[in-house]
C-alpha atoms as a PDB file:
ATOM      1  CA  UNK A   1    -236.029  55.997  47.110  1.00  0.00           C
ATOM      2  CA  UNK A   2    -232.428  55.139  47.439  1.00  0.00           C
ATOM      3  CA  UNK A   3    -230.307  57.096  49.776  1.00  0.00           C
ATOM      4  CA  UNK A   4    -227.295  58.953  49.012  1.00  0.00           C
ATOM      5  CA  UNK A   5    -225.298  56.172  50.109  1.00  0.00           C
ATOM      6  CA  UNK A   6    -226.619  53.703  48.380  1.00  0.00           C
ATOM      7  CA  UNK A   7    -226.369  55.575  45.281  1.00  0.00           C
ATOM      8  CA  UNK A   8    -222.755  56.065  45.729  1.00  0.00           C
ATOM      9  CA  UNK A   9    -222.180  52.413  46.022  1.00  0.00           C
ATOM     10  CA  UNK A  10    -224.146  51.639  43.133  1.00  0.00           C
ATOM     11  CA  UNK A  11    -221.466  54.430  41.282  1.00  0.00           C
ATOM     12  CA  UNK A  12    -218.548  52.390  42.882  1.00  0.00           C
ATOM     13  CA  UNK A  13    -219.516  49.086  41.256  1.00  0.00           C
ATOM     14  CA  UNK A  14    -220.469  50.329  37.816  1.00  0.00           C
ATOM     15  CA  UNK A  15    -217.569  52.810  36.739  1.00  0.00           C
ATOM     16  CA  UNK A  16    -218.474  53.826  33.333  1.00  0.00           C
ATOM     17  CA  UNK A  17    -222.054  55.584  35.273  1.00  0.00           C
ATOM     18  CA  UNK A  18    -219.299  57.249  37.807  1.00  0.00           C
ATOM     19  CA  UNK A  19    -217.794  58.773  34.151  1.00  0.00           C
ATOM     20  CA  UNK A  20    -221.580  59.328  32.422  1.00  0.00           C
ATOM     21  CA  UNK A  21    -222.532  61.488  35.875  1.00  0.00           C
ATOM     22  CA  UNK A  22    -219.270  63.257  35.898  1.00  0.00           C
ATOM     23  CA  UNK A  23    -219.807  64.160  32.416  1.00  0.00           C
ATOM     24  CA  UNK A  24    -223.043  64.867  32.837  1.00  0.00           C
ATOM     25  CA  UNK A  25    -222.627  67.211  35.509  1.00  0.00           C
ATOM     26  CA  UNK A  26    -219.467  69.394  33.854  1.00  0.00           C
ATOM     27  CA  UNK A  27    -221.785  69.686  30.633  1.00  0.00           C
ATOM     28  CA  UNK A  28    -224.347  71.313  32.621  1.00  0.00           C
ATOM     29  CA  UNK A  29    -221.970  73.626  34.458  1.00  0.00           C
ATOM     30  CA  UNK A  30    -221.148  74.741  31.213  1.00  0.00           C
ATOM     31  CA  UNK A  31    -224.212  74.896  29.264  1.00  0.00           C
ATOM     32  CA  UNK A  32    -226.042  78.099  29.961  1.00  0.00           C
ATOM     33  CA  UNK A  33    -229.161  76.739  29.967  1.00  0.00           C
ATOM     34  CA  UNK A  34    -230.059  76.460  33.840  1.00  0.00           C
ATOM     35  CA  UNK A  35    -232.789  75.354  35.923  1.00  0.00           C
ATOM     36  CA  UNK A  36    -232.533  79.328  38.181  1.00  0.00           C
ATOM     37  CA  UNK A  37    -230.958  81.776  35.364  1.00  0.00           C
ATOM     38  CA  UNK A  38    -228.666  84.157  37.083  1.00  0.00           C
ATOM     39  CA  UNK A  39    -230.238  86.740  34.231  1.00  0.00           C
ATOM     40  CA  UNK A  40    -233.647  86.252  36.186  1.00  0.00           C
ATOM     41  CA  UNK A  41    -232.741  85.504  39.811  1.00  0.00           C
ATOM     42  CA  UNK A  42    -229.294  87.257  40.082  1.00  0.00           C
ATOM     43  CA  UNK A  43    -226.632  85.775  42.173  1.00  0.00           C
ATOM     44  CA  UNK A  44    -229.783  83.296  43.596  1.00  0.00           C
ATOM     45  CA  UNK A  45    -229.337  81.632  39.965  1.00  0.00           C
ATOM     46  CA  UNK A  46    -226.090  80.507  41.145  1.00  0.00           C
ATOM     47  CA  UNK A  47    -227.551  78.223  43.776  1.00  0.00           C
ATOM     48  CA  UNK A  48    -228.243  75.525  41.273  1.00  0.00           C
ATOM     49  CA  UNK A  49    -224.925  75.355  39.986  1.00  0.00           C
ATOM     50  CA  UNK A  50    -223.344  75.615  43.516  1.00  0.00           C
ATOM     51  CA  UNK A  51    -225.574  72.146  44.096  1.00  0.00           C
ATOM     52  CA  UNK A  52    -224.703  70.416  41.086  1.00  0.00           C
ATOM     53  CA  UNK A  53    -221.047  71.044  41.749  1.00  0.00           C
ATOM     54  CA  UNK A  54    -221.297  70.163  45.858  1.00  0.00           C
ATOM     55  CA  UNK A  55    -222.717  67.011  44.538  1.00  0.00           C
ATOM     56  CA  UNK A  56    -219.927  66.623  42.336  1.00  0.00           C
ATOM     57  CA  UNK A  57    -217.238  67.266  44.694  1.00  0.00           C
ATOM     58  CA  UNK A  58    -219.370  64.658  47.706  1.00  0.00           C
ATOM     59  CA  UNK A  59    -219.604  61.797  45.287  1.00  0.00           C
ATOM     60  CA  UNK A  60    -216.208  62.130  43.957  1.00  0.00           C
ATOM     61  CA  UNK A  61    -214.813  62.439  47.624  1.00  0.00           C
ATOM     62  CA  UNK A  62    -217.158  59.335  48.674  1.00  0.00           C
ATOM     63  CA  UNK A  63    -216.222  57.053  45.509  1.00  0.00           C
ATOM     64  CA  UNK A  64    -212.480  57.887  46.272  1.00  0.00           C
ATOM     65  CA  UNK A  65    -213.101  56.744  50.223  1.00  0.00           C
ATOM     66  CA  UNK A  66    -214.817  53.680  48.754  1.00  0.00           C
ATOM     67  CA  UNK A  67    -212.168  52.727  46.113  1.00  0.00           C
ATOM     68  CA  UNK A  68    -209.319  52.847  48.722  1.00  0.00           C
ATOM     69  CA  UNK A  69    -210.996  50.755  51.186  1.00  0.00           C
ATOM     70  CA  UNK A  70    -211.380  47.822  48.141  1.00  0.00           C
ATOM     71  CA  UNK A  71    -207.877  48.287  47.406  1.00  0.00           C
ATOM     72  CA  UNK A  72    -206.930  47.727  51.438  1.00  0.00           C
ATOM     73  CA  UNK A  73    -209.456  44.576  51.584  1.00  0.00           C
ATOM     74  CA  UNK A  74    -207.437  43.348  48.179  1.00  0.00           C
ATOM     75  CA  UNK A  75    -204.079  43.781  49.800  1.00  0.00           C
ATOM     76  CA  UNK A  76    -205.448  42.250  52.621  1.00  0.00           C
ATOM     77  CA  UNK A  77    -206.639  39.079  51.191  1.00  0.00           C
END
């Protein structure tokens, strides 16, 4: 299995998948069809969401790390 990393790069060189995951990952913020309900689990049921969206936030952050160092190597070269 990949690792996080890898994945990330992966993201980085394909950029319509780094706008099919981010669009993914709104829709199921806000669909309220989850994998932990809150109705069922409470504020626990939040956990899920609080993943998806600190995955989110990580590969944004690590996609925006990696497209600034290409642009430094281009302006480099």
């Amino acid at each position: 299995m990949p690792s996080y990393s890898e994945f990330v790069r992966f993201l980085h060189k394909h950029p319509k998948l780094q706008w099919l995951l981010l669009l993914v990952i709104i829709a199921y913020l806000l669909i309220p069809v989850d994998f932990w309900p809150e109705a069922l689990f409470g504020p626990l049921g939040l956990a899920d969401d609080g993943v998806v969206l600190s995955l989110l936030v990580s590969t944004w952050l690590h996609l925006k790390k990696l497209n600034k160092q290409s642009k430094l190597k281009q302006t480099d070269s």
